[in-house]
C-alpha atoms as a PDB file:
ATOM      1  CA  UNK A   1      -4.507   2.451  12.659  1.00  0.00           C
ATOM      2  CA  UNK A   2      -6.233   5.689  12.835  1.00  0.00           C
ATOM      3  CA  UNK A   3      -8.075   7.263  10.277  1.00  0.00           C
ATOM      4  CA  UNK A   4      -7.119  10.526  10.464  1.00  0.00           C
ATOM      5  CA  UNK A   5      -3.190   9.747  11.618  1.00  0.00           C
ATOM      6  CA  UNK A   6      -3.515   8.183   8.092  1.00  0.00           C
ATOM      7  CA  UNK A   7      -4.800  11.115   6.604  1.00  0.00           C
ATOM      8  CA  UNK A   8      -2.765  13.804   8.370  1.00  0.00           C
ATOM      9  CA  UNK A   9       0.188  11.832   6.891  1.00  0.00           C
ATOM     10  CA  UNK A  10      -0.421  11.539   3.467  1.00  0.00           C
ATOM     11  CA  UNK A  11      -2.093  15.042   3.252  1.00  0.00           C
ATOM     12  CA  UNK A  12       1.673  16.244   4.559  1.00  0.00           C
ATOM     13  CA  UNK A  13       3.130  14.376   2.102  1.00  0.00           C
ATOM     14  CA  UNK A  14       0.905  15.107  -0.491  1.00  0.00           C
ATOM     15  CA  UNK A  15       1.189  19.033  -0.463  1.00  0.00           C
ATOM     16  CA  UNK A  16       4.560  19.326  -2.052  1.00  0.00           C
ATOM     17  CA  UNK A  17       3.883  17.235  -4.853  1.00  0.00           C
ATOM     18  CA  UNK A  18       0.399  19.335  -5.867  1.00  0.00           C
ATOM     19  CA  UNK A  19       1.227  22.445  -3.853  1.00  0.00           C
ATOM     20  CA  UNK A  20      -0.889  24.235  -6.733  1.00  0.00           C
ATOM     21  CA  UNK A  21      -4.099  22.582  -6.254  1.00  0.00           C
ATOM     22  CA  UNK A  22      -6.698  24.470  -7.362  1.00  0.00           C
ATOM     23  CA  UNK A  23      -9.772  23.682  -5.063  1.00  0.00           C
ATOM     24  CA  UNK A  24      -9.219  24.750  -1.711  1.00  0.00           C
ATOM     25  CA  UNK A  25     -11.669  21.927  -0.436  1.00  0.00           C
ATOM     26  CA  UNK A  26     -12.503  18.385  -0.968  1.00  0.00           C
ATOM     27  CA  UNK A  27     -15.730  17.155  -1.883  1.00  0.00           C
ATOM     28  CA  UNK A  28     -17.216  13.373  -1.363  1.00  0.00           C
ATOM     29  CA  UNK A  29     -17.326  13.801  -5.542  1.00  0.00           C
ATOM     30  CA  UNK A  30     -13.344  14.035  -4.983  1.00  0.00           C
ATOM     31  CA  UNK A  31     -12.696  11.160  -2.993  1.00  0.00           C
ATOM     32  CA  UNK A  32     -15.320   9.187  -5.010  1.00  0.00           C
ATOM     33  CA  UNK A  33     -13.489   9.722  -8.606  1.00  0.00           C
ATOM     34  CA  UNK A  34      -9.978   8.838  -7.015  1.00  0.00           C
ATOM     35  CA  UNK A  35     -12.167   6.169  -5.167  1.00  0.00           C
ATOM     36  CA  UNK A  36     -12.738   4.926  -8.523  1.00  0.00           C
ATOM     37  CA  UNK A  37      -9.253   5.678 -10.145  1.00  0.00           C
ATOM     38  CA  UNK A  38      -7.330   3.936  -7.888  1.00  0.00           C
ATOM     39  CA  UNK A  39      -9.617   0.617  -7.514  1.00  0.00           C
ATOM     40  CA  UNK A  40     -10.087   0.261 -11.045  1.00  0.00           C
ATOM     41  CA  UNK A  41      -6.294  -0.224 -11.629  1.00  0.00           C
ATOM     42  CA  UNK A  42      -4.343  -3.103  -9.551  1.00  0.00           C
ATOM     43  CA  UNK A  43      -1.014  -0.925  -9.591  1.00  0.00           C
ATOM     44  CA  UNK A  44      -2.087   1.860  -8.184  1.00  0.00           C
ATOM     45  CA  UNK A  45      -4.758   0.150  -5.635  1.00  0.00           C
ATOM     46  CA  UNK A  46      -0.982  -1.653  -4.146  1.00  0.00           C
ATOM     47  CA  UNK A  47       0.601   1.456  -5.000  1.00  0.00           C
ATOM     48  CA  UNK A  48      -1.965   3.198  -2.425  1.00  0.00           C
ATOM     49  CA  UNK A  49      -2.100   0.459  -0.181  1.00  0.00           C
ATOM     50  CA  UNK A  50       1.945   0.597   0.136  1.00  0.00           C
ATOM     51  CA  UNK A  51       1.293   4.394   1.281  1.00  0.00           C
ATOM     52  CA  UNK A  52      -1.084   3.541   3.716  1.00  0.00           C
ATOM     53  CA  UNK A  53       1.077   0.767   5.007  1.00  0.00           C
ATOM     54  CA  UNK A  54       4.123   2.978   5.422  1.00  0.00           C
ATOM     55  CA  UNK A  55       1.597   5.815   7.054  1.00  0.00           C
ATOM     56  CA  UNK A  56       1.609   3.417   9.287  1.00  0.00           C
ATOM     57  CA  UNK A  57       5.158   2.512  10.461  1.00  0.00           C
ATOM     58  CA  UNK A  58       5.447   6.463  10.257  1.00  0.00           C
ATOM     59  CA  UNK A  59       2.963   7.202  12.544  1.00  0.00           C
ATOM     60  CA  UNK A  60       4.901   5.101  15.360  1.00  0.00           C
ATOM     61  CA  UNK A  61       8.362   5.773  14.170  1.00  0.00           C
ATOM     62  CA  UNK A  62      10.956   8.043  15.780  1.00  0.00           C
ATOM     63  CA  UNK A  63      11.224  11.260  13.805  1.00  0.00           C
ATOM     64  CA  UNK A  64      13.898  11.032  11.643  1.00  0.00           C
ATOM     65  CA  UNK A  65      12.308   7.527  10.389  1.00  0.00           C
ATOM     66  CA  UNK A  66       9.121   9.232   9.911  1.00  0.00           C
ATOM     67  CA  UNK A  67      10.937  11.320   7.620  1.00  0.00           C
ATOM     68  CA  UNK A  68      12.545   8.821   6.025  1.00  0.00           C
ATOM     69  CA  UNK A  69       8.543   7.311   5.384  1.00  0.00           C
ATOM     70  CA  UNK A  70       6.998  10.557   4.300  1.00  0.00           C
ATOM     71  CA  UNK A  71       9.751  10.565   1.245  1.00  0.00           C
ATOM     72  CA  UNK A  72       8.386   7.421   0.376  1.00  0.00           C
ATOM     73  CA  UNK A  73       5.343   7.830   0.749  1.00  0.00           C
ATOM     74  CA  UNK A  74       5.864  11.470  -1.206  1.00  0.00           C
ATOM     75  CA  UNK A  75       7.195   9.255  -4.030  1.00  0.00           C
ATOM     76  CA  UNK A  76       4.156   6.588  -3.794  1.00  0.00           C
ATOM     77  CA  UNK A  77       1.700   9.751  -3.899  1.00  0.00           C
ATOM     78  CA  UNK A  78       3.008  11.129  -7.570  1.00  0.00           C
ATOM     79  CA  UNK A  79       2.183   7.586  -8.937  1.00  0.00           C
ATOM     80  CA  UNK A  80      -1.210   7.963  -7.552  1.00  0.00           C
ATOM     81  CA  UNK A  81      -2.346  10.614 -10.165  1.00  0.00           C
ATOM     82  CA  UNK A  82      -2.797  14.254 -10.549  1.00  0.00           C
ATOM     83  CA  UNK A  83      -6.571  13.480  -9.026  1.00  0.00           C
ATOM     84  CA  UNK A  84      -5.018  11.769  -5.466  1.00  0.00           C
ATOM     85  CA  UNK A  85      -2.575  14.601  -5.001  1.00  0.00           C
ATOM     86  CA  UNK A  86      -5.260  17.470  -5.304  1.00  0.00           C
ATOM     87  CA  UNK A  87      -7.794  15.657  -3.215  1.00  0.00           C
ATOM     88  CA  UNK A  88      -4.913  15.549  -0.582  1.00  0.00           C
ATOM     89  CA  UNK A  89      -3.804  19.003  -0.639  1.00  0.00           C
ATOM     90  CA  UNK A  90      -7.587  20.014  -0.810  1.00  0.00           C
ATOM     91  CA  UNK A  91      -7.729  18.634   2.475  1.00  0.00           C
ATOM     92  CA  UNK A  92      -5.680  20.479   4.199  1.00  0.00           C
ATOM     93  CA  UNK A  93      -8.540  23.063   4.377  1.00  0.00           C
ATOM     94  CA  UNK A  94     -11.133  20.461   4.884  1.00  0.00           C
ATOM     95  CA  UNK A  95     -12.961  19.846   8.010  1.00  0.00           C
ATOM     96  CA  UNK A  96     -13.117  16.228   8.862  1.00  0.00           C
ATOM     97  CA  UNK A  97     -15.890  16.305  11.466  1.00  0.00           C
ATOM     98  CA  UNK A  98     -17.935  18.084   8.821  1.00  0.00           C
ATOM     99  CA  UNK A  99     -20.635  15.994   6.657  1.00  0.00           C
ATOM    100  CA  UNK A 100     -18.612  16.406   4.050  1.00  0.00           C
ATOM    101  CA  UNK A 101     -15.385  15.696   6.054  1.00  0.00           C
ATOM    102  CA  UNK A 102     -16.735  12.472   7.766  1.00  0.00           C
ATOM    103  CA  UNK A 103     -18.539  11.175   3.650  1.00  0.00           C
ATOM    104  CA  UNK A 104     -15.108  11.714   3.025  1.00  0.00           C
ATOM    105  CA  UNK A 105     -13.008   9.559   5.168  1.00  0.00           C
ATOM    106  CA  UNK A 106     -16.184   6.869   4.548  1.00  0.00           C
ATOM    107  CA  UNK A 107     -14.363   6.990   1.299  1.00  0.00           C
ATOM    108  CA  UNK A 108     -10.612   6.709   1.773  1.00  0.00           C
ATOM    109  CA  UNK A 109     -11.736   3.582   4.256  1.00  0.00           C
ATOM    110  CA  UNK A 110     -13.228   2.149   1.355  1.00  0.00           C
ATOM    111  CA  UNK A 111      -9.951   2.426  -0.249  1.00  0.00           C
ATOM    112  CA  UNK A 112      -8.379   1.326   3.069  1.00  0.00           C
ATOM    113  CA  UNK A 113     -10.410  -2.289   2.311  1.00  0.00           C
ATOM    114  CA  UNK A 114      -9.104  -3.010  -0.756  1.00  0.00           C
ATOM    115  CA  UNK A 115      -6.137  -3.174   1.119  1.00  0.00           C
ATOM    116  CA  UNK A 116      -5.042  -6.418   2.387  1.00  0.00           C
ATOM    117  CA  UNK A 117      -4.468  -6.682   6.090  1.00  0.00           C
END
């Protein structure tokens, strides 16, 4: 699966549940701490792998199943941490072909490893 597709959908799903984030970017120190938050603790590395998974089926789904997903995946996100959910919504005005952007994703694909295939 796509990188980005991956992104794109949990950053949608993300927003609503830290709509108030208060960075308007995300850094590579971002992704590293919730690198490091979510592998350090086995429920919310599956937690985040479940997200990814269903980021997944939503990304090939018809639309009203990919609506369906995102509400999961919503609900997967708030057990992620206050630290996930900003990151996400921060990068909404991130650029993803930036250096920053691409030491970014470098991250979330380590996450993506922990996750089994």
């Amino acid at each position: 699966m796509n990188l980005r597709l991956i992104v794109a959908i949990l950053v949608i799903t993300a927003v609503p549940v830290c709509a108030q984030a208060q960075k308007t970017k995300a850094t590579k120190a971002d992704a590293q701490r919730v690198l490091k938050i979510i592998s350090a603790d086995k429920a919310k590395t599956q937690t985040y792998c479940d997200a990814v998974r269903l980021a997944g089926q939503a990304g090939e789904a018809d639309e009203k199943r990919s609506r369906e997903l995102a509400q999961k995946i919503n609900e997967l996100g708030k057990k992620l941490g206050p630290e996930y959910n900003a990151m996400m919504a921060a990068l909404q005005d991130t650029d993803l072909e930036s250096e920053d952007g691409r030491e970014i994703g470098s991250t979330l694909e380590a996450l993506d490893r922990l996750c089994p295939k």
